[in-house]
C-alpha atoms as a PDB file:
ATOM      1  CA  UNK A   1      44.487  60.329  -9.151  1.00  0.00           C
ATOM      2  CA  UNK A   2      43.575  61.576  -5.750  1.00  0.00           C
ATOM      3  CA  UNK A   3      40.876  64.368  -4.692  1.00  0.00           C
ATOM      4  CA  UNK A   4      43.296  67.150  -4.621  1.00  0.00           C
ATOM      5  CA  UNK A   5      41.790  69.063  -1.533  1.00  0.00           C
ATOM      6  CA  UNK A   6      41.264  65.595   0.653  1.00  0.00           C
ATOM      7  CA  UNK A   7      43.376  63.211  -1.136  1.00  0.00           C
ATOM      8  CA  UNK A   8      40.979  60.316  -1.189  1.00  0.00           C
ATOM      9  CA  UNK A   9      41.394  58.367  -3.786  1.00  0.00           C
ATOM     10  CA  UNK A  10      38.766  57.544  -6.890  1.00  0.00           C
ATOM     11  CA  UNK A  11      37.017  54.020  -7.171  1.00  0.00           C
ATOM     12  CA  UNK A  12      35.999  52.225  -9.958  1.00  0.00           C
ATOM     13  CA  UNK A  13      32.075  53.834 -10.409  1.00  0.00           C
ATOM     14  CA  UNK A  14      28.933  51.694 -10.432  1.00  0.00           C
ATOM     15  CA  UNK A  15      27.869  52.433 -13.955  1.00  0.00           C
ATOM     16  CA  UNK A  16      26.411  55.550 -15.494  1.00  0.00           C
ATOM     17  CA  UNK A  17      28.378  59.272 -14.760  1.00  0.00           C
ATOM     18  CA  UNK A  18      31.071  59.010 -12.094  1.00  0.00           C
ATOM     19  CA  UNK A  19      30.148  61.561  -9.176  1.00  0.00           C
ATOM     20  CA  UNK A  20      34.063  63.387  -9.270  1.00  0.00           C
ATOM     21  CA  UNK A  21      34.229  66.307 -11.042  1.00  0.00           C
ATOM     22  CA  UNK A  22      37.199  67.402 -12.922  1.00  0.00           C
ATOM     23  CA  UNK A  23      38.582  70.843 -12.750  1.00  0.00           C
ATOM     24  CA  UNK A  24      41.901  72.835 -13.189  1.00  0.00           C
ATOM     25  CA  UNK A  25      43.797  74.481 -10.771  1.00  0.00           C
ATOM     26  CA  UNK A  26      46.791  76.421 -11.060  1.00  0.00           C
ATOM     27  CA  UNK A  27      46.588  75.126 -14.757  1.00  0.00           C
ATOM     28  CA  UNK A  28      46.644  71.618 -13.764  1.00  0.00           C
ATOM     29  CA  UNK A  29      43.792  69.170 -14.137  1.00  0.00           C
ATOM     30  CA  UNK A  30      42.383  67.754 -11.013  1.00  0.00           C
ATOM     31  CA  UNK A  31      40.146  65.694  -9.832  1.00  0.00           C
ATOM     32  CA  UNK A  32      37.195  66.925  -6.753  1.00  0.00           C
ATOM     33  CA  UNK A  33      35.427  63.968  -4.918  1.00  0.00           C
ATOM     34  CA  UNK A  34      31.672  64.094  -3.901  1.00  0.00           C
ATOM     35  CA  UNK A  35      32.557  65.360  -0.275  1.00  0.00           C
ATOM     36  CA  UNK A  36      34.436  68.041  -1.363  1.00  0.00           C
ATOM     37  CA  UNK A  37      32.302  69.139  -4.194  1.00  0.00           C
ATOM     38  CA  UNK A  38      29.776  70.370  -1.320  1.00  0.00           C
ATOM     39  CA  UNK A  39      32.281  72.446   0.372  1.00  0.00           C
ATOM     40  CA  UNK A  40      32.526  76.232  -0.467  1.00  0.00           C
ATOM     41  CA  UNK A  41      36.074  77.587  -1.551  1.00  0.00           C
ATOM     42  CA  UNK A  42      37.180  75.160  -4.303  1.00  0.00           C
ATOM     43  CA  UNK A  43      39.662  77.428  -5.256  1.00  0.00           C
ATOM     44  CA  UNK A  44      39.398  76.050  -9.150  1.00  0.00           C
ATOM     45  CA  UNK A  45      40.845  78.672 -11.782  1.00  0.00           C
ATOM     46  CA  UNK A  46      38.582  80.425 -13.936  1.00  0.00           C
ATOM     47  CA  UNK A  47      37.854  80.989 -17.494  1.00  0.00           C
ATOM     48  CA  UNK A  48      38.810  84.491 -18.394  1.00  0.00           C
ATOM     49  CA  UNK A  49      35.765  85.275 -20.948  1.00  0.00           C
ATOM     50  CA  UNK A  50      32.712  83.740 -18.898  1.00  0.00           C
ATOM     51  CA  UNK A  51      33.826  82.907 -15.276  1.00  0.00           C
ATOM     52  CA  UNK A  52      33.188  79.603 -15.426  1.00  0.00           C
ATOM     53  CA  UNK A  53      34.775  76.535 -13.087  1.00  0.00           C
ATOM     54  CA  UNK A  54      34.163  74.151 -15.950  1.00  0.00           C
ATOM     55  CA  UNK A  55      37.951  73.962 -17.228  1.00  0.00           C
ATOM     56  CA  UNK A  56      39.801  71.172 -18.617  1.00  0.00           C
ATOM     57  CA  UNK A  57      43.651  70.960 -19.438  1.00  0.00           C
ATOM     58  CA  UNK A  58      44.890  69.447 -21.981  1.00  0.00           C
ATOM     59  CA  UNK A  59      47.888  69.441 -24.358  1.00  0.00           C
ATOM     60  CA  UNK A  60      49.031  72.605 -23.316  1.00  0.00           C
ATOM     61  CA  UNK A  61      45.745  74.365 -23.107  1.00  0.00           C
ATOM     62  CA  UNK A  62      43.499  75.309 -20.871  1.00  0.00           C
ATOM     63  CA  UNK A  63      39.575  74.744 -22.420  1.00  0.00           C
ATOM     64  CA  UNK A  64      36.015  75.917 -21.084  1.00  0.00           C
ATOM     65  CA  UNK A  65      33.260  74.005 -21.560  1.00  0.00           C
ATOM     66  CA  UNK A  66      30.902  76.675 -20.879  1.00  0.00           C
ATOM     67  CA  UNK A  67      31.861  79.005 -23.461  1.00  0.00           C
ATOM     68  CA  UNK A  68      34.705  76.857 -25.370  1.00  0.00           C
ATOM     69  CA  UNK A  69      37.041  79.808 -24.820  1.00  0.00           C
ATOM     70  CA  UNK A  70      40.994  78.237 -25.139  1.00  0.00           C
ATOM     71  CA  UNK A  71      44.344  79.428 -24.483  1.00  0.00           C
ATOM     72  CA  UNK A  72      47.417  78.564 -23.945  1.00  0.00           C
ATOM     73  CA  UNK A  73      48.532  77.106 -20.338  1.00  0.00           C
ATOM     74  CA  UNK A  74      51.448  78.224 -18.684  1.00  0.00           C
ATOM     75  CA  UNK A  75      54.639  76.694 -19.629  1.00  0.00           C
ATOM     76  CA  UNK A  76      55.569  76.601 -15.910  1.00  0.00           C
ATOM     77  CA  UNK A  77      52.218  74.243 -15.500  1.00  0.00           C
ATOM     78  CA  UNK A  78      53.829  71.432 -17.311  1.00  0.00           C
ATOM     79  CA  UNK A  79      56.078  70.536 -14.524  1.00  0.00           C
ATOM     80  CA  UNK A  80      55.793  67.459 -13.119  1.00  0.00           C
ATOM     81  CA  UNK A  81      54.421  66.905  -9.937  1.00  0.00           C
ATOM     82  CA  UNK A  82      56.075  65.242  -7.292  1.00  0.00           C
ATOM     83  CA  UNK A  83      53.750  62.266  -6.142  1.00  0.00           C
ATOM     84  CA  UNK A  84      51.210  62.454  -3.429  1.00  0.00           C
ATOM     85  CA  UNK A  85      52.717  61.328  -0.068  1.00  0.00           C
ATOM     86  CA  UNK A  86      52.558  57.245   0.682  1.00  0.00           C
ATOM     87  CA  UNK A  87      52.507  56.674  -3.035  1.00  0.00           C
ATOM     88  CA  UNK A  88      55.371  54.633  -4.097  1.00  0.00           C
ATOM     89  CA  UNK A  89      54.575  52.267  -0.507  1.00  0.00           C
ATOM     90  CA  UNK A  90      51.101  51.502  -2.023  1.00  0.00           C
ATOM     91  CA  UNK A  91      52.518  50.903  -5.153  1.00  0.00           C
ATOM     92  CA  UNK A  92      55.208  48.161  -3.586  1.00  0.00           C
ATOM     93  CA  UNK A  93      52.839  47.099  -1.385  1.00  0.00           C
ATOM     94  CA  UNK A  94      49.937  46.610  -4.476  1.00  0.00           C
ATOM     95  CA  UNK A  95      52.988  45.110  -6.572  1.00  0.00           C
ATOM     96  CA  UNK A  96      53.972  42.758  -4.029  1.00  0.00           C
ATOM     97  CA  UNK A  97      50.326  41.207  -3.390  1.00  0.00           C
ATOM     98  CA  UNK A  98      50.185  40.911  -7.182  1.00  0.00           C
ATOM     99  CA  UNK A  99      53.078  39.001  -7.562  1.00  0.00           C
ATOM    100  CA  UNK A 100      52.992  37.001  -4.588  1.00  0.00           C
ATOM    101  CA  UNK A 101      56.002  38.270  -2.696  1.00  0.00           C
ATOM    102  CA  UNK A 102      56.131  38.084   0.898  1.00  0.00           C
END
């Protein structure tokens, strides 16, 4: 999954904690690389009881894990998203190099 303000995509981490942060916005789960993290305006949704950034979706919820506040996300937030630009080329082009075509 891509950072969804840059679109760089995650790498496998070095151990211990990776350094992308999760988040929800517009009652979707994403995912906010290092660079961006720094940036002001993340534009993440809030929790409604403390204010905090710290969301995770899930199962049709939407969780704190400040204050452990849930409710339900929007139904309209379980569309599915079309996929990031230049997606389905890296996936031929990844498939291809895996199975040797030319």
């Amino acid at each position: 999954m891509p950072c969804y303000r840059c679109g760089a995509w995650q790498t496998d981490p070095v151990r211990g904690a990776s350094p992308w942060k999760r988040g929800v916005r517009d009652e979707t789960q994403v995912l906010i690389c290092p660079d961006c993290q720094r940036l002001p305006g993340l534009d993440l949704d809030t929790c409604s009881t403390c204010r905090s950034t710290a969301l995770v979706c899930r199962l049709g919820e939407v969780e704190c894990r400040s204050c452990g506040a849930v409710r339900p996300a929007r139904a309209t937030a379980f569309a599915t998203p079309p996929p990031p630009p230049g997606l389905s080329a890296e996936v031929e082009a990844a498939l291809n190099r895996v199975l040797g075509r030319a």
